[in-house]
Protein backbone atom coordinates (compact mmCIF):
# COMPACT_ATOMS: atom_id res chain seq x y z
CA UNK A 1 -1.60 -66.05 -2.86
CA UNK A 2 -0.49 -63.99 0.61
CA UNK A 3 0.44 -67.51 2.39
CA UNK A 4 1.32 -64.87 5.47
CA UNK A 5 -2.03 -63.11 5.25
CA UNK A 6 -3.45 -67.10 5.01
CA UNK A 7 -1.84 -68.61 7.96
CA UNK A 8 -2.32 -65.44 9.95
CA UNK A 9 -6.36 -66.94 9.76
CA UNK A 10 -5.40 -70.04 11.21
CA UNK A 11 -5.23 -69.52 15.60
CA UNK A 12 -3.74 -72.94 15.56
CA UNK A 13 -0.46 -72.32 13.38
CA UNK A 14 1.13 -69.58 16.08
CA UNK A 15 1.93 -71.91 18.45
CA UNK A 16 4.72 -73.64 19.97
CA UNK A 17 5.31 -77.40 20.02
CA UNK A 18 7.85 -79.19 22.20
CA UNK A 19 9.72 -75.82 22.41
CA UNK A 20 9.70 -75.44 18.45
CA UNK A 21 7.35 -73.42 16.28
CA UNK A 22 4.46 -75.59 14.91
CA UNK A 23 4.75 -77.52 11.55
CA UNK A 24 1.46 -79.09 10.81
CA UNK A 25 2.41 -81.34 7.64
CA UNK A 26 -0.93 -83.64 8.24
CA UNK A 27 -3.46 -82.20 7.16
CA UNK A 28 -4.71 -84.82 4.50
CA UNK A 29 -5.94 -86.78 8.11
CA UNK A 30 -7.23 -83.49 9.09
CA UNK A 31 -6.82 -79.10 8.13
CA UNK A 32 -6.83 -76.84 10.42
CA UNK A 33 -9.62 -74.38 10.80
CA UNK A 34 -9.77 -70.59 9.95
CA UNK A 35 -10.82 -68.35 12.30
CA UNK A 36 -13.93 -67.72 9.74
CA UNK A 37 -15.28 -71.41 10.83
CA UNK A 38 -14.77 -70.95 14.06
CA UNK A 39 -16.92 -67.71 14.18
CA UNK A 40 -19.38 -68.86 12.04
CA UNK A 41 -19.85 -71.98 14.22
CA UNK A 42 -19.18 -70.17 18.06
CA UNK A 43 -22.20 -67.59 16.21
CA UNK A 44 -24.81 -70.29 15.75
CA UNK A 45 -24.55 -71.59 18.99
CA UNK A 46 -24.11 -68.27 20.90
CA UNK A 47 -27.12 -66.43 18.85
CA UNK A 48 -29.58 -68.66 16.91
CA UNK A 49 -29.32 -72.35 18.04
CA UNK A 50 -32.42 -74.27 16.68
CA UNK A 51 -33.37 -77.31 15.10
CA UNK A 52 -34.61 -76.63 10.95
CA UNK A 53 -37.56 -77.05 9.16
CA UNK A 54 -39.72 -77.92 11.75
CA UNK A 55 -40.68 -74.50 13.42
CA UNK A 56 -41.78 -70.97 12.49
CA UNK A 57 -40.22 -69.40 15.09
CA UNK A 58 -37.63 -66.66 14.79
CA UNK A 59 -34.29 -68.59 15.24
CA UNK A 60 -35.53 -71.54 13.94
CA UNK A 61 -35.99 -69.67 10.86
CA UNK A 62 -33.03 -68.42 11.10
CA UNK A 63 -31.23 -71.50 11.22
CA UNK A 64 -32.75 -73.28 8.25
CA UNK A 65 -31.82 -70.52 6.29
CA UNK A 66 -27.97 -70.85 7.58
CA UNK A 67 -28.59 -74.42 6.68
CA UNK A 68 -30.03 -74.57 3.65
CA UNK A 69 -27.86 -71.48 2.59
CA UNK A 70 -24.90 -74.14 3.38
CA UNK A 71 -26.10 -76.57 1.09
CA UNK A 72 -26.68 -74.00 -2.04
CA UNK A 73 -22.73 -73.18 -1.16
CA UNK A 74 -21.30 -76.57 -1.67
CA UNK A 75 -23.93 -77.05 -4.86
CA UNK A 76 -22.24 -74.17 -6.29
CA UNK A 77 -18.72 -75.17 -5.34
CA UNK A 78 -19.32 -78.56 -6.66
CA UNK A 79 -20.93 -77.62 -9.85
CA UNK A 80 -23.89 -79.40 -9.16
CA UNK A 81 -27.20 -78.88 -10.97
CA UNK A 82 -29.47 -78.57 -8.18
CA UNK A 83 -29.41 -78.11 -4.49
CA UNK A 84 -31.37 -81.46 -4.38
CA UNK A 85 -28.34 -83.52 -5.45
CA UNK A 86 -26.76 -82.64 -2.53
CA UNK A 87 -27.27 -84.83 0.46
CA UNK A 88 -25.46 -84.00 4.02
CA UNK A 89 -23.73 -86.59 5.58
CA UNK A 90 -21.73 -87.55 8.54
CA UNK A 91 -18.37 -87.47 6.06
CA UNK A 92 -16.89 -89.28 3.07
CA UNK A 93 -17.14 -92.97 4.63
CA UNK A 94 -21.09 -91.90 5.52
CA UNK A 95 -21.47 -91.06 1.94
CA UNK A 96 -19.82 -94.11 0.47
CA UNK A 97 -21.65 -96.21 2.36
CA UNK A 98 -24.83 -94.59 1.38
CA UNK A 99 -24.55 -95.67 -2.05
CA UNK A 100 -22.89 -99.12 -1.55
CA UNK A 101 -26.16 -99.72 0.98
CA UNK A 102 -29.03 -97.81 -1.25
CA UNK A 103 -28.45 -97.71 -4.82
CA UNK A 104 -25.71 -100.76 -5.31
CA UNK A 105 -27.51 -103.79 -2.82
CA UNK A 106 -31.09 -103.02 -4.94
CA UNK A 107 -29.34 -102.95 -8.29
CA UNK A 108 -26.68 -105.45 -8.22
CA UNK A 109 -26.94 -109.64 -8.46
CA UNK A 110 -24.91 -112.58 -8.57
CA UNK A 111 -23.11 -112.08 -11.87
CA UNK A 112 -22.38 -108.70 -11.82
CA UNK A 113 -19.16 -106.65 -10.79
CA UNK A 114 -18.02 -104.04 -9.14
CA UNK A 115 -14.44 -102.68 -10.04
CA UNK A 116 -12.32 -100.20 -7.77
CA UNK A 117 -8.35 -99.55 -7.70
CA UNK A 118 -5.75 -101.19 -5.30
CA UNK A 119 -5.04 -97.72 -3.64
CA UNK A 120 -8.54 -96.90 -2.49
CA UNK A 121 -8.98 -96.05 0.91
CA UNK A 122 -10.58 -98.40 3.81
CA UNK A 123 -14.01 -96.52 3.08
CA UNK A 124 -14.11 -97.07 -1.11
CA UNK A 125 -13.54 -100.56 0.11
CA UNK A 126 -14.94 -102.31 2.60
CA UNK A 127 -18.65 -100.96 1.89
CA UNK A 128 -17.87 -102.82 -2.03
CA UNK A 129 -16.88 -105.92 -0.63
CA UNK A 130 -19.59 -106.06 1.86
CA UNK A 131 -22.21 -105.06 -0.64
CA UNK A 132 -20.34 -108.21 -2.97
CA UNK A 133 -20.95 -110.60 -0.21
CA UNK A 134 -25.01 -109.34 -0.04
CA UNK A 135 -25.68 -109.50 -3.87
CA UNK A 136 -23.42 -112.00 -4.97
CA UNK A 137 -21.52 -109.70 -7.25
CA UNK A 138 -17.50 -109.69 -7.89
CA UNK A 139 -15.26 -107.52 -7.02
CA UNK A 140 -12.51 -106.89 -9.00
CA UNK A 141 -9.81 -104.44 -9.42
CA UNK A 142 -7.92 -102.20 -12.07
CA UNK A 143 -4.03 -102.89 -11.36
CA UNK A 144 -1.51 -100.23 -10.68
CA UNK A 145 1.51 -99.34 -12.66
CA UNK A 146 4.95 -99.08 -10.63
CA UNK A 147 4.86 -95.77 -9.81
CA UNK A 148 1.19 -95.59 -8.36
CA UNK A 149 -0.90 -94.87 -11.05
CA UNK A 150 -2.97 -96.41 -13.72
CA UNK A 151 -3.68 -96.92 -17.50
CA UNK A 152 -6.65 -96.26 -18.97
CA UNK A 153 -6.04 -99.07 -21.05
CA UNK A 154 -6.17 -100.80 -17.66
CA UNK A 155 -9.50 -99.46 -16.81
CA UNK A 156 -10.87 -100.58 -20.28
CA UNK A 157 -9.97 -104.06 -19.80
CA UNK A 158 -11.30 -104.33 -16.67
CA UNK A 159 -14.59 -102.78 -16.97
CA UNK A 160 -17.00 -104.82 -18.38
CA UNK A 161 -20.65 -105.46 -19.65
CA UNK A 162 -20.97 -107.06 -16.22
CA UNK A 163 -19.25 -103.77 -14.60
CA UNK A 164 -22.24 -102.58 -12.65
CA UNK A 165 -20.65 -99.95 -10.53
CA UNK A 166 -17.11 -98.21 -10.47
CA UNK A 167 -15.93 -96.60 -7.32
CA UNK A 168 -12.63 -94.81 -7.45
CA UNK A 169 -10.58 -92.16 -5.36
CA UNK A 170 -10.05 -88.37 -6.77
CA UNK A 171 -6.65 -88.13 -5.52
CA UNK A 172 -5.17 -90.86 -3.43
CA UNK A 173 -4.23 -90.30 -0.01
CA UNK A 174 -0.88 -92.08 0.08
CA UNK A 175 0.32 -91.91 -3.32
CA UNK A 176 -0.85 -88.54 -4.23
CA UNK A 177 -1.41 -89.47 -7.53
CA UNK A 178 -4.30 -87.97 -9.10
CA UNK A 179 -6.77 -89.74 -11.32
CA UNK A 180 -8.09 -89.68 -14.76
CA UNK A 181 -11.87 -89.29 -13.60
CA UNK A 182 -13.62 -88.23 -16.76
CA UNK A 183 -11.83 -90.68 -18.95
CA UNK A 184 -12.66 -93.37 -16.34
CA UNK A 185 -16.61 -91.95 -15.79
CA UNK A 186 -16.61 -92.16 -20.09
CA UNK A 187 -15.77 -95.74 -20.38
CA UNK A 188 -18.00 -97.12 -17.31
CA UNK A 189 -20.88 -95.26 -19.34
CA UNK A 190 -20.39 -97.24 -22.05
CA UNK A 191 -20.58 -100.01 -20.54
CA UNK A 192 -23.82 -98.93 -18.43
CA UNK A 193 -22.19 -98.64 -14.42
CA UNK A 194 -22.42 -96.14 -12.31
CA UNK A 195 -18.75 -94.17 -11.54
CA UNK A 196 -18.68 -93.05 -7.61
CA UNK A 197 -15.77 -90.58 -6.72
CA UNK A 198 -13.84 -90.66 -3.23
CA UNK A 199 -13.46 -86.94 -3.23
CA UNK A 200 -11.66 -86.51 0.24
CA UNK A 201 -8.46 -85.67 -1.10
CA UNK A 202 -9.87 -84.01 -4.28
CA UNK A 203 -12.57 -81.57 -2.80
CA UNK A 204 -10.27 -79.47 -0.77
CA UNK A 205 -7.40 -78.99 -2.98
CA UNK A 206 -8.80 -78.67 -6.79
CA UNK A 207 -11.87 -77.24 -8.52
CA UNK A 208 -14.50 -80.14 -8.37
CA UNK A 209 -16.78 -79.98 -11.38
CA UNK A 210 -18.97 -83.00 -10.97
CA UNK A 211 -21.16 -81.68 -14.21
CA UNK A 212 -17.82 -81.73 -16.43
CA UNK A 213 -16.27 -84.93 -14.44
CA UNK A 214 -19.33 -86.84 -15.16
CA UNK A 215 -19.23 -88.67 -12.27
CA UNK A 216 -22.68 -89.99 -11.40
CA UNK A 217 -21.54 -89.57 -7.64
CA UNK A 218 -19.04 -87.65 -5.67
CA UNK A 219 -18.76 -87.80 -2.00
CA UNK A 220 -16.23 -85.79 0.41
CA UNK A 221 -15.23 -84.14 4.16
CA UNK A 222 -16.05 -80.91 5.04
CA UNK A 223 -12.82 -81.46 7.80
CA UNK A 224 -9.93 -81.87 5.37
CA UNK A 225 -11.05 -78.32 3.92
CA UNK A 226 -10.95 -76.23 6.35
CA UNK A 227 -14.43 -77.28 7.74
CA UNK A 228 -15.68 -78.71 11.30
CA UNK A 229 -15.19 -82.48 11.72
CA UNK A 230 -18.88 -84.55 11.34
CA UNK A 231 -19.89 -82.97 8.19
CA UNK A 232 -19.84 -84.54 4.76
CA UNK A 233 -21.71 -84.39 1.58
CA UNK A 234 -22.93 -86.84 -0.76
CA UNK A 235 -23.48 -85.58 -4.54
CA UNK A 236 -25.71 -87.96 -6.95
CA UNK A 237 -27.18 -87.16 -10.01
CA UNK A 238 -30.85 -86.28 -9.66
CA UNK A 239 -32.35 -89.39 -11.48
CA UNK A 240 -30.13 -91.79 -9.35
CA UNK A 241 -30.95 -90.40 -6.46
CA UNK A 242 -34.71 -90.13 -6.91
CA UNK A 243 -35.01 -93.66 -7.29
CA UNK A 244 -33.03 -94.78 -4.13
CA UNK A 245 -34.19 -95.81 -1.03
CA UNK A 246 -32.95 -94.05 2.14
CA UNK A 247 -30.82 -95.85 5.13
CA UNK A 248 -31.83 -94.22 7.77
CA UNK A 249 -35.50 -93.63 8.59
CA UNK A 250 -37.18 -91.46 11.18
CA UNK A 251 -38.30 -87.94 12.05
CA UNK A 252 -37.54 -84.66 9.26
CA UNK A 253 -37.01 -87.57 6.54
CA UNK A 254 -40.51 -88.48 6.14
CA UNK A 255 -43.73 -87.23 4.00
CA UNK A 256 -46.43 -89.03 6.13
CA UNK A 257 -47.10 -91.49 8.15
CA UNK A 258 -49.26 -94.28 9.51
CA UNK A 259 -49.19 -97.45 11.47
CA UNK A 260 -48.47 -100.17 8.76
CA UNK A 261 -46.86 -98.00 6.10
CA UNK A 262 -45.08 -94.46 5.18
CA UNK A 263 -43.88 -92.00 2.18
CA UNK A 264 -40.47 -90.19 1.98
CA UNK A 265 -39.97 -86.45 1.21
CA UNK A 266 -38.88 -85.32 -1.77
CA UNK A 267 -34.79 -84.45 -2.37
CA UNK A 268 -32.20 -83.99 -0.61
CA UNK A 269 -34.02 -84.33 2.35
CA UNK A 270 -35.05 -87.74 2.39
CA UNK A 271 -31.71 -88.71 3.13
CA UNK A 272 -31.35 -86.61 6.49
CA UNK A 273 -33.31 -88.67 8.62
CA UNK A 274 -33.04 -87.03 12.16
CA UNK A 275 -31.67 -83.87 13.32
CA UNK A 276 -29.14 -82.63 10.47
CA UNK A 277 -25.52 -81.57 11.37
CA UNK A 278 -26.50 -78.06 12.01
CA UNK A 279 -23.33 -76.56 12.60
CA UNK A 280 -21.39 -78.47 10.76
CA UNK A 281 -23.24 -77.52 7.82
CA UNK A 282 -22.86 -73.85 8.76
CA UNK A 283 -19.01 -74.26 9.19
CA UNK A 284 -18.65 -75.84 5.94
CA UNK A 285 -20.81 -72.96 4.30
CA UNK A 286 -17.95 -70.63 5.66
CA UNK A 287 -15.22 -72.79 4.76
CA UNK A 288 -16.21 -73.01 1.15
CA UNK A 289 -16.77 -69.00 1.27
CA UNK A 290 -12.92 -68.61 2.80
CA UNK A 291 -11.58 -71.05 0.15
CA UNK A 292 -13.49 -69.27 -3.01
CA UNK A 293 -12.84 -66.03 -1.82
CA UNK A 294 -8.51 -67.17 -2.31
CA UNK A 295 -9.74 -69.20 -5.45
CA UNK A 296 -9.52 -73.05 -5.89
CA UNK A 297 -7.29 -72.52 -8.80
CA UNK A 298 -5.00 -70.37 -7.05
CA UNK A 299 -4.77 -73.25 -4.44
CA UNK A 300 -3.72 -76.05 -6.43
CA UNK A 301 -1.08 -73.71 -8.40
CA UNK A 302 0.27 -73.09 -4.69
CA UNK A 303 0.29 -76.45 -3.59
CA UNK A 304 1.85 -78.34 -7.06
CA UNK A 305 5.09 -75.60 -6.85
CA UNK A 306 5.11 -76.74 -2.97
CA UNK A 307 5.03 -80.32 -3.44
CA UNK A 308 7.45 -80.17 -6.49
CA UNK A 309 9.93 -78.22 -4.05
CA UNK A 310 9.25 -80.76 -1.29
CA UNK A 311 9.93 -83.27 -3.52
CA UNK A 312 12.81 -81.93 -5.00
CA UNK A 313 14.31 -81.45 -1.47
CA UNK A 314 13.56 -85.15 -0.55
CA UNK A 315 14.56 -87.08 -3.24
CA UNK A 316 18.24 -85.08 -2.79
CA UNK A 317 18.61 -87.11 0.29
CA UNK A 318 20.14 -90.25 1.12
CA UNK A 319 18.79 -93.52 2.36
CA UNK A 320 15.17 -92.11 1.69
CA UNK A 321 12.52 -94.11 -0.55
CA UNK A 322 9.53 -91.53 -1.79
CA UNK A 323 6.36 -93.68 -2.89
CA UNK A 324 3.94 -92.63 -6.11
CA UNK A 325 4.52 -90.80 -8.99
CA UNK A 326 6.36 -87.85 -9.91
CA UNK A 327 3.49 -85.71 -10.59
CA UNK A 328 1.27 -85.81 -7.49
CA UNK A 329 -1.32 -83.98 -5.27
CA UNK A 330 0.22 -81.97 -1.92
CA UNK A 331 1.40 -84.92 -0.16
CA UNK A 332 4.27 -86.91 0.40
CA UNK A 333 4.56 -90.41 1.54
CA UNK A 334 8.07 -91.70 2.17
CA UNK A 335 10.38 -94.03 4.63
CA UNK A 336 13.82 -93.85 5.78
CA UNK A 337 15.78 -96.65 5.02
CA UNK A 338 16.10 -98.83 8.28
CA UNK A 339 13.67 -96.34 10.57
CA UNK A 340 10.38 -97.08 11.28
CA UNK A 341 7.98 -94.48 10.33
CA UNK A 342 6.43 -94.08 13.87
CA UNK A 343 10.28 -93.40 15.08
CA UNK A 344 10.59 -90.99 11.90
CA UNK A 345 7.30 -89.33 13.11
CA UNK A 346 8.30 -89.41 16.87
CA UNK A 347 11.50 -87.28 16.15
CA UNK A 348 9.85 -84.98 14.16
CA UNK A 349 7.08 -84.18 17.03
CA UNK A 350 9.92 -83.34 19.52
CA UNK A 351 11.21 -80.73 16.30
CA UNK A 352 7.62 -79.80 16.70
CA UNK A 353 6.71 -80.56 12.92
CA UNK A 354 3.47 -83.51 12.72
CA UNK A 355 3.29 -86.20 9.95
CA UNK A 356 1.21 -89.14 9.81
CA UNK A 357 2.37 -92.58 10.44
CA UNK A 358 0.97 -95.37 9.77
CA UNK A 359 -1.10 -97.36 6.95
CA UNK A 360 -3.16 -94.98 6.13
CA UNK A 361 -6.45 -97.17 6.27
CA UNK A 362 -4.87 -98.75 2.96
CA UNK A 363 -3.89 -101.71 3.91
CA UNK A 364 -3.98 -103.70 0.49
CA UNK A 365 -1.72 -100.86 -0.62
CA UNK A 366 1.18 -100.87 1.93
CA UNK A 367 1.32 -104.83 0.68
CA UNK A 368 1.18 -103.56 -2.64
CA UNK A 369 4.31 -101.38 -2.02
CA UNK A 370 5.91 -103.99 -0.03
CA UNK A 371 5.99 -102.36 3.08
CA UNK A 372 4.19 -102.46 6.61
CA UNK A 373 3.97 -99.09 6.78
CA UNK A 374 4.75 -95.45 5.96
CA UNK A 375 5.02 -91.31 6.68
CA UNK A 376 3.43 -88.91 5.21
CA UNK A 377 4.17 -85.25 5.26
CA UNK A 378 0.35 -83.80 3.53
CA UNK A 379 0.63 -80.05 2.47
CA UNK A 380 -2.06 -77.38 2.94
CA UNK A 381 -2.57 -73.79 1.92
CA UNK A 382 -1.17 -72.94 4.58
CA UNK A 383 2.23 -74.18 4.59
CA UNK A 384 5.40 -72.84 3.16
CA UNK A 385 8.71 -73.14 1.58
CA UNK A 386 10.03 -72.84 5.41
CA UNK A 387 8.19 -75.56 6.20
CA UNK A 388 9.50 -77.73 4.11
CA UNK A 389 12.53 -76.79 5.15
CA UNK A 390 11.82 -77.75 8.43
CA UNK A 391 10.76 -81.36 7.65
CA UNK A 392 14.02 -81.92 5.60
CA UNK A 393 16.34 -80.40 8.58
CA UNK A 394 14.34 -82.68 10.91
CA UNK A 395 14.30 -85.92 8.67
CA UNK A 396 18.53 -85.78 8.87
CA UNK A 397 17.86 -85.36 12.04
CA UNK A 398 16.70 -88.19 12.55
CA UNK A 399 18.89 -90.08 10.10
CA UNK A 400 21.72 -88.91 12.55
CA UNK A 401 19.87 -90.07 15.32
CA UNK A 402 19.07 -93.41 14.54
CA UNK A 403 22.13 -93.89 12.39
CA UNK A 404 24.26 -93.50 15.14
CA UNK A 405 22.95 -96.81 17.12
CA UNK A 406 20.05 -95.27 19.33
């Protein structure tokens, strides 16, 4: 990988922040976009802006192509088996919520269980306990071992006949760690659930499978892969989806209607009630055409010899704890002992470098780890060696500061 050539497509990057070159070290909140995005979306609006599927006109034509084009684009990047599996969504929490609403409220009762991990994100839990509340099912949850991840002798255990549905991250977004997803999707088969996938922090930094994973559904962001915010995608498997009902009802999700009753249409777009996300499906169609064209593989080989530096780097300093395990996605959560991480991340925005700061919407995990909260320096494709560099320089920088009574 040319990470020069790379960052020279990002407008963003060549900037100056508080009088210091830009670091963006956040990008598991949010990437920045390439300047392929940004065309592709500035070119729908400037030249053929126009609702799809619903006229015969020349841009509106145009447009459903663009669209539909999109959704062929993320089939293919996903490893889906058909374009109808795919269902465009607001984002990942849309997604999740999709299946906790449809398919888990109509096939769940009082009796039954639903098992997810303590370091799930806000969205792979709320939507489970609220859909435990409506059907009277458990929830329940597959402990964590001390560094972060866990044992598939865990996950047997806790699965059981009663296991109706397991939802469980790709790659967690504080602890980095990534998870065991076909070993997991095996055993919640043979126990008859359903296995749904946060794929936030998976999608944009590893090839996603979803045929070989076995998931039965996988849902992720076009906006933490390069794509415009307000776009997401839902994958099911055909037969699941087929016999869901849809959550939102209204125009371009309908067959026919009549005054007392109405029919859906068929896949995917029964689910897109309403005018789609045009553009937002268009920029994602780019992104995944910039990130294929530098090769998902290639990607995650550049990012696990950056975070392996990164860490290497931290863990030489003092008074610094490092949370999750050894082996981990592109990210980095970590405190310094006796400095708040919104101080930590304060000094580091006057050095002009941005990390997150915060709880990450995990809130049962920062108890977990004992703390209130934490930074987080998330790595892209387009960050370097240097900028590691800079985040270590500005981290004893801030030791220094704080250490000496301010």
């Amino acid at each position: 990988m040319d990470v020069k050539a790379i960052r020279e497509q990002f407008p963003i990057l060549n900037q100056e922040v508080n009088g210091h070159p830009f670091v963006y070290l956040d990008s598991s909140a949010t990437s920045q976009k390439p300047i392929q995005v940004i065309e592709a979306v500035d070119t729908y609006y400037r030249s053929y802006n126009s609702n799809v599927h619903r006229g015969v006109h020349t841009l509106g034509t145009k447009a459903t192509t663009a669209y539909e084009g999109a959704r062929e684009k993320v089939r293919r990047f996903i490893h889906a088996s058909s374009s109808a599996e795919i269902i465009f969504t607001r984002g990942t929490t849309t997604a999740i919520n999709t299946v906790a609403t449809s398919y888990a409220r109509a096939n769940l009762k009082a009796g039954d269980e639903i098992v997810i991990t303590p370091m799930e994100h806000h969205s792979n839990i709320i939507p489970w306990q609220q859909a435990a509340k409506a059907t009277g099912a458990t929830l329940k949850y597959i402990p964590l071992q001390e560094d972060g991840t866990i044992r598939l002798e865990d996950v047997r255990k806790t699965i059981t006949k009663q296991t109706k549905v397991v939802a469980m991250t790709h790659v967690s977004n504080v602890l980095g760690t990534i998870n065991p997803i076909q070993e997991v999707a095996s055993i919640a088969h043979e126990h008859g659930a359903v296995l749904l996938v946060d794929g936030a922090q998976g999608a944009p930094h590893m090839k996603v499978d979803v045929q070989e994973l076995n998931c039965d559904f996988y849902a992720f962001s076009g906006h933490k892969m390069g794509a415009p915010t307000g776009i997401g995608v839902l994958y099911g498997k055909k037969e699941l989806l087929e016999n869901m009902e849809p959550v939102e009802f209204g125009g371009e999700m309908i067959d026919f209607v009549n005054l007392y009753d109405s029919t859906w249409k068929e896949l995917p777009w029964k689910f897109e009630g309403g005018t789609p996300i045009i553009a937002g499906a268009i920029g994602l169609g780019a992104a995944i055409d910039f990130l294929e064209d530098i090769g998902m593989d290639n990607i995650t080989k550049r990012e696990e010899k950056l975070a392996q530096y990164a860490m290497q780097k931290m863990q030489a300093m003092d008074d610094i704890s490092i949370y999750g395990p050894e082996h981990r996605a592109a990210l980095i959560t970590f405190n310094l002992n006796d400095v708040h991480p919104h101080d930590t991340a304060t000094v580091l925005d006057a050095e002009g470098i941005a990390v997150r700061a915060g709880h990450h919407c995990a809130q049962p995990l920062m108890r977990w780890l004992n703390v209130t909260a934490t930074a987080r320096a998330s790595f892209y494709l387009y960050n370097t060696e240097e900028d590691v560099d800079r985040l270590v320089a500005g981290l004893q920088k801030t030791k220094e500061y704080f250490g000496n009574g301010f």
